[in-house]
N, C-alpha and C. Protein backbone atom coordinates (compact mmCIF):
# COMPACT_ATOMS: atom_id res chain seq x y z
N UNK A 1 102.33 25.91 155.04
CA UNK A 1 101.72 24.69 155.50
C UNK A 1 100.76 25.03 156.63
N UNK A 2 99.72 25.00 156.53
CA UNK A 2 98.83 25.14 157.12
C UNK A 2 98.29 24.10 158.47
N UNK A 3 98.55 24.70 159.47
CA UNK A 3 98.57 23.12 160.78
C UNK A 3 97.74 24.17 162.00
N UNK A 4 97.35 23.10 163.02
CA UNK A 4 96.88 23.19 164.35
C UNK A 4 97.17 22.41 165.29
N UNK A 5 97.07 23.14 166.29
CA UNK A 5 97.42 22.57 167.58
C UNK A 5 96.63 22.35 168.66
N UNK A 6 96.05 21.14 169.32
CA UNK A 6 95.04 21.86 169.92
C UNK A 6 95.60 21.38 171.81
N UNK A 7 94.90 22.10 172.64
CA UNK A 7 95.54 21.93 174.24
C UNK A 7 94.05 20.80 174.38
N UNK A 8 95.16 20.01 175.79
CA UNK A 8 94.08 19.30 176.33
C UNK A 8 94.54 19.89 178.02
N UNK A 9 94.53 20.84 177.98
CA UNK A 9 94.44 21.30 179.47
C UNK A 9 93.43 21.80 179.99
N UNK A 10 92.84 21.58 180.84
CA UNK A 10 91.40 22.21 181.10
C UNK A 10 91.13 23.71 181.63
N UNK A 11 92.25 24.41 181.59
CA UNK A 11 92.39 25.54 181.99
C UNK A 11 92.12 26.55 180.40
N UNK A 12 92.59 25.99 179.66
CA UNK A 12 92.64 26.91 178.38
C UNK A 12 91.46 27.36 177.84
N UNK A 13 91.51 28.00 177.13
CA UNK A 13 90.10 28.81 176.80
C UNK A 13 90.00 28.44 174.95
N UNK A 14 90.92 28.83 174.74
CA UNK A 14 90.96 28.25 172.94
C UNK A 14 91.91 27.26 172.88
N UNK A 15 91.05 25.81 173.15
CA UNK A 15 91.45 24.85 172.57
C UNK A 15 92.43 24.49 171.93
N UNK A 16 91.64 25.08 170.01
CA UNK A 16 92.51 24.70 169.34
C UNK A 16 92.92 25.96 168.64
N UNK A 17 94.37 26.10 168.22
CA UNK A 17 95.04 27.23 167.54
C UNK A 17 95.80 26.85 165.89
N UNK A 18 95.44 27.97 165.03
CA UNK A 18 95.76 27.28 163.80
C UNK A 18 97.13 28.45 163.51
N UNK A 19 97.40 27.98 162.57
CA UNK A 19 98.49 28.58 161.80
C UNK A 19 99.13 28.32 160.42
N UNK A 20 99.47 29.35 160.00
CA UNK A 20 99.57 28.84 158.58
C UNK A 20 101.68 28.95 158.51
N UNK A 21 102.44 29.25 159.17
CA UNK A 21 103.45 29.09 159.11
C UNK A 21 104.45 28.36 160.26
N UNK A 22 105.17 27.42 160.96
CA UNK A 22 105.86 27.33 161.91
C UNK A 22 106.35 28.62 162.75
N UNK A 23 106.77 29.06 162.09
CA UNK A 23 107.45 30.74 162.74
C UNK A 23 106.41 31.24 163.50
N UNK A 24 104.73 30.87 163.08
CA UNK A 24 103.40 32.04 163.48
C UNK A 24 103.53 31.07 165.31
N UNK A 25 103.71 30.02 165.26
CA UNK A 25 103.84 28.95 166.34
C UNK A 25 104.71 29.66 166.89
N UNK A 26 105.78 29.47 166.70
CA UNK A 26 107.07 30.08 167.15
C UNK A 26 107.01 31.26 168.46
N UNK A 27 106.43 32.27 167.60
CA UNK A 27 106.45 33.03 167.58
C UNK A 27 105.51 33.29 169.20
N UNK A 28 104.59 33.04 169.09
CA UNK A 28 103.44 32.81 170.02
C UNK A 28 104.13 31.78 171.30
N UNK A 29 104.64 31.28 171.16
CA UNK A 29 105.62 30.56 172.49
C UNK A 29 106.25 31.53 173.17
N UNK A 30 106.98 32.32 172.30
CA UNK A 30 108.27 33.20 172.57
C UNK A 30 106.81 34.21 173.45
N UNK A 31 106.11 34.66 172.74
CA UNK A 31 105.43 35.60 173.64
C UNK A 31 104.74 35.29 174.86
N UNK A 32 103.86 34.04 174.57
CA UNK A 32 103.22 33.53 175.80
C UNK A 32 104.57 32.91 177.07
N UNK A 33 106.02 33.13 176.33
CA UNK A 33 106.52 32.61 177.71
C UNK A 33 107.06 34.04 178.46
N UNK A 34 107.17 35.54 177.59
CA UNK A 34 107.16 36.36 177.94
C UNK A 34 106.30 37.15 179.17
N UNK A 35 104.94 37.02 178.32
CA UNK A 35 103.80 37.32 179.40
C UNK A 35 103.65 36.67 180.49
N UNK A 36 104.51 35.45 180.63
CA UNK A 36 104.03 34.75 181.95
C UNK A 36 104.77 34.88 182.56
N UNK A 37 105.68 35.58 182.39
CA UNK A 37 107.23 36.48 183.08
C UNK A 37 108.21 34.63 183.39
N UNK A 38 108.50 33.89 182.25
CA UNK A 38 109.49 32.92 182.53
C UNK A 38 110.22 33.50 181.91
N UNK A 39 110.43 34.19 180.78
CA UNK A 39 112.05 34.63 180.10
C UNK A 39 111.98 35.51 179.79
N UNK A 40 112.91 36.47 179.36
CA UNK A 40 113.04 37.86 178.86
C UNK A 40 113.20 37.93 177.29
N UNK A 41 112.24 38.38 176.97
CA UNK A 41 111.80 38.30 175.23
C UNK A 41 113.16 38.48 174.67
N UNK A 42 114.81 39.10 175.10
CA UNK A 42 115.96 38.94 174.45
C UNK A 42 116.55 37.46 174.70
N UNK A 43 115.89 36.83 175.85
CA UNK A 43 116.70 35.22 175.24
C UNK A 43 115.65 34.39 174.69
N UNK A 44 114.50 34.92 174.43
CA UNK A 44 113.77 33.78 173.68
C UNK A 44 114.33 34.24 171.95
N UNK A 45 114.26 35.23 171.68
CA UNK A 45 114.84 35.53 170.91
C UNK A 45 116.36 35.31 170.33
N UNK A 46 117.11 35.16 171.40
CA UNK A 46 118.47 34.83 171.13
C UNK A 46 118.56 33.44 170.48
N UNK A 47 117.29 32.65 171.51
CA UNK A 47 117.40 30.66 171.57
C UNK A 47 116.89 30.42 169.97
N UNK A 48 116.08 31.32 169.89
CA UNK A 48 114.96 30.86 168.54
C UNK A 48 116.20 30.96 167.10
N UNK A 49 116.78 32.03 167.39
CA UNK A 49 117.95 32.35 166.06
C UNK A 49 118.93 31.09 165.94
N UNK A 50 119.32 30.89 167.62
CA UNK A 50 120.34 29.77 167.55
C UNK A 50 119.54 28.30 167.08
N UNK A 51 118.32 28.12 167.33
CA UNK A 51 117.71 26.73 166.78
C UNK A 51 117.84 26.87 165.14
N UNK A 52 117.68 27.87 164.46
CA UNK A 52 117.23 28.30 163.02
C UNK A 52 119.09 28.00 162.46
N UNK A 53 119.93 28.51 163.21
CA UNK A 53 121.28 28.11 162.50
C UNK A 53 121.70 26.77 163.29
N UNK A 54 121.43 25.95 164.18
CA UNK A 54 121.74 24.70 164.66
C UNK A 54 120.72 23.88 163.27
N UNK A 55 119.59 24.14 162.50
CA UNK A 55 118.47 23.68 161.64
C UNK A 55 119.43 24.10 160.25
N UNK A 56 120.18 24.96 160.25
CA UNK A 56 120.28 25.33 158.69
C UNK A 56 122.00 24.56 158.83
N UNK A 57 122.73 24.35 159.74
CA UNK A 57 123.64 23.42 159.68
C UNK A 57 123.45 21.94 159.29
N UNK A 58 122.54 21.30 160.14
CA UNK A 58 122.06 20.30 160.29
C UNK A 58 121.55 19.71 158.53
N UNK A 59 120.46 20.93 157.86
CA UNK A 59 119.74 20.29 156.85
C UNK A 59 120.85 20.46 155.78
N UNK A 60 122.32 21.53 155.91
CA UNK A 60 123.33 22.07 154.87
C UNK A 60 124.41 21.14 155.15
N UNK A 61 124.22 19.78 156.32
CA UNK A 61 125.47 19.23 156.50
C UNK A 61 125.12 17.69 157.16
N UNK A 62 124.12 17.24 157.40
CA UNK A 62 124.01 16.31 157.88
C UNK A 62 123.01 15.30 157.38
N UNK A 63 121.94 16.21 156.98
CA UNK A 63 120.84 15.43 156.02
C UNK A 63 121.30 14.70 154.76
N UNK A 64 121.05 13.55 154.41
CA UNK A 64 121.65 13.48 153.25
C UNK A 64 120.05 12.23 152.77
N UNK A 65 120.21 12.44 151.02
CA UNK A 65 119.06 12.01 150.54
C UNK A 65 118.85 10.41 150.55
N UNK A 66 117.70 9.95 150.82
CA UNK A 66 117.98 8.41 150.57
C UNK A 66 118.05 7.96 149.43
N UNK A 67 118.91 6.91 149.21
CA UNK A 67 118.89 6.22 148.14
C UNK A 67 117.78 5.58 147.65
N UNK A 68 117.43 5.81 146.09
CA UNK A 68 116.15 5.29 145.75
C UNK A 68 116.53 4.37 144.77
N UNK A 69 116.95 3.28 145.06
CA UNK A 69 116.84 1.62 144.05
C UNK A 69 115.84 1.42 143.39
């Protein structure tokens, strides 16, 4: 799925950023919060795994389809 994001901060330099997968997003958080020295690339990494099995519980146990009358 192909999406963009774009900043309205006036500090940023590229606007808008595209991507063709969630994970490519993902992914780019985890690093830009690295480089800005807020977390240590082993707990962004740790958080990101635990969202992906808190997501695969959730859609394997809680989602359920709507009824179509």
């Amino acid at each position: 799925m192909d999406f963009q994001v774009t900043s309205n901060v006036p500090a940023v330099v590229n606007k808008t950023r595209s991507y063709k997968h969630f994970s490519e997003a993902a992914q780019e958080v985890v690093d830009a919060r690295v480089l800005l020295g807020i977390h240590f690339r082993f707990a962004d990494d740790a958080a990101r795994q635990q969202g992906w099995r808190v997501a695969d519980y959730v859609f394997g146990n809680l989602l359920r389809p709507l009824d179509q009358d």
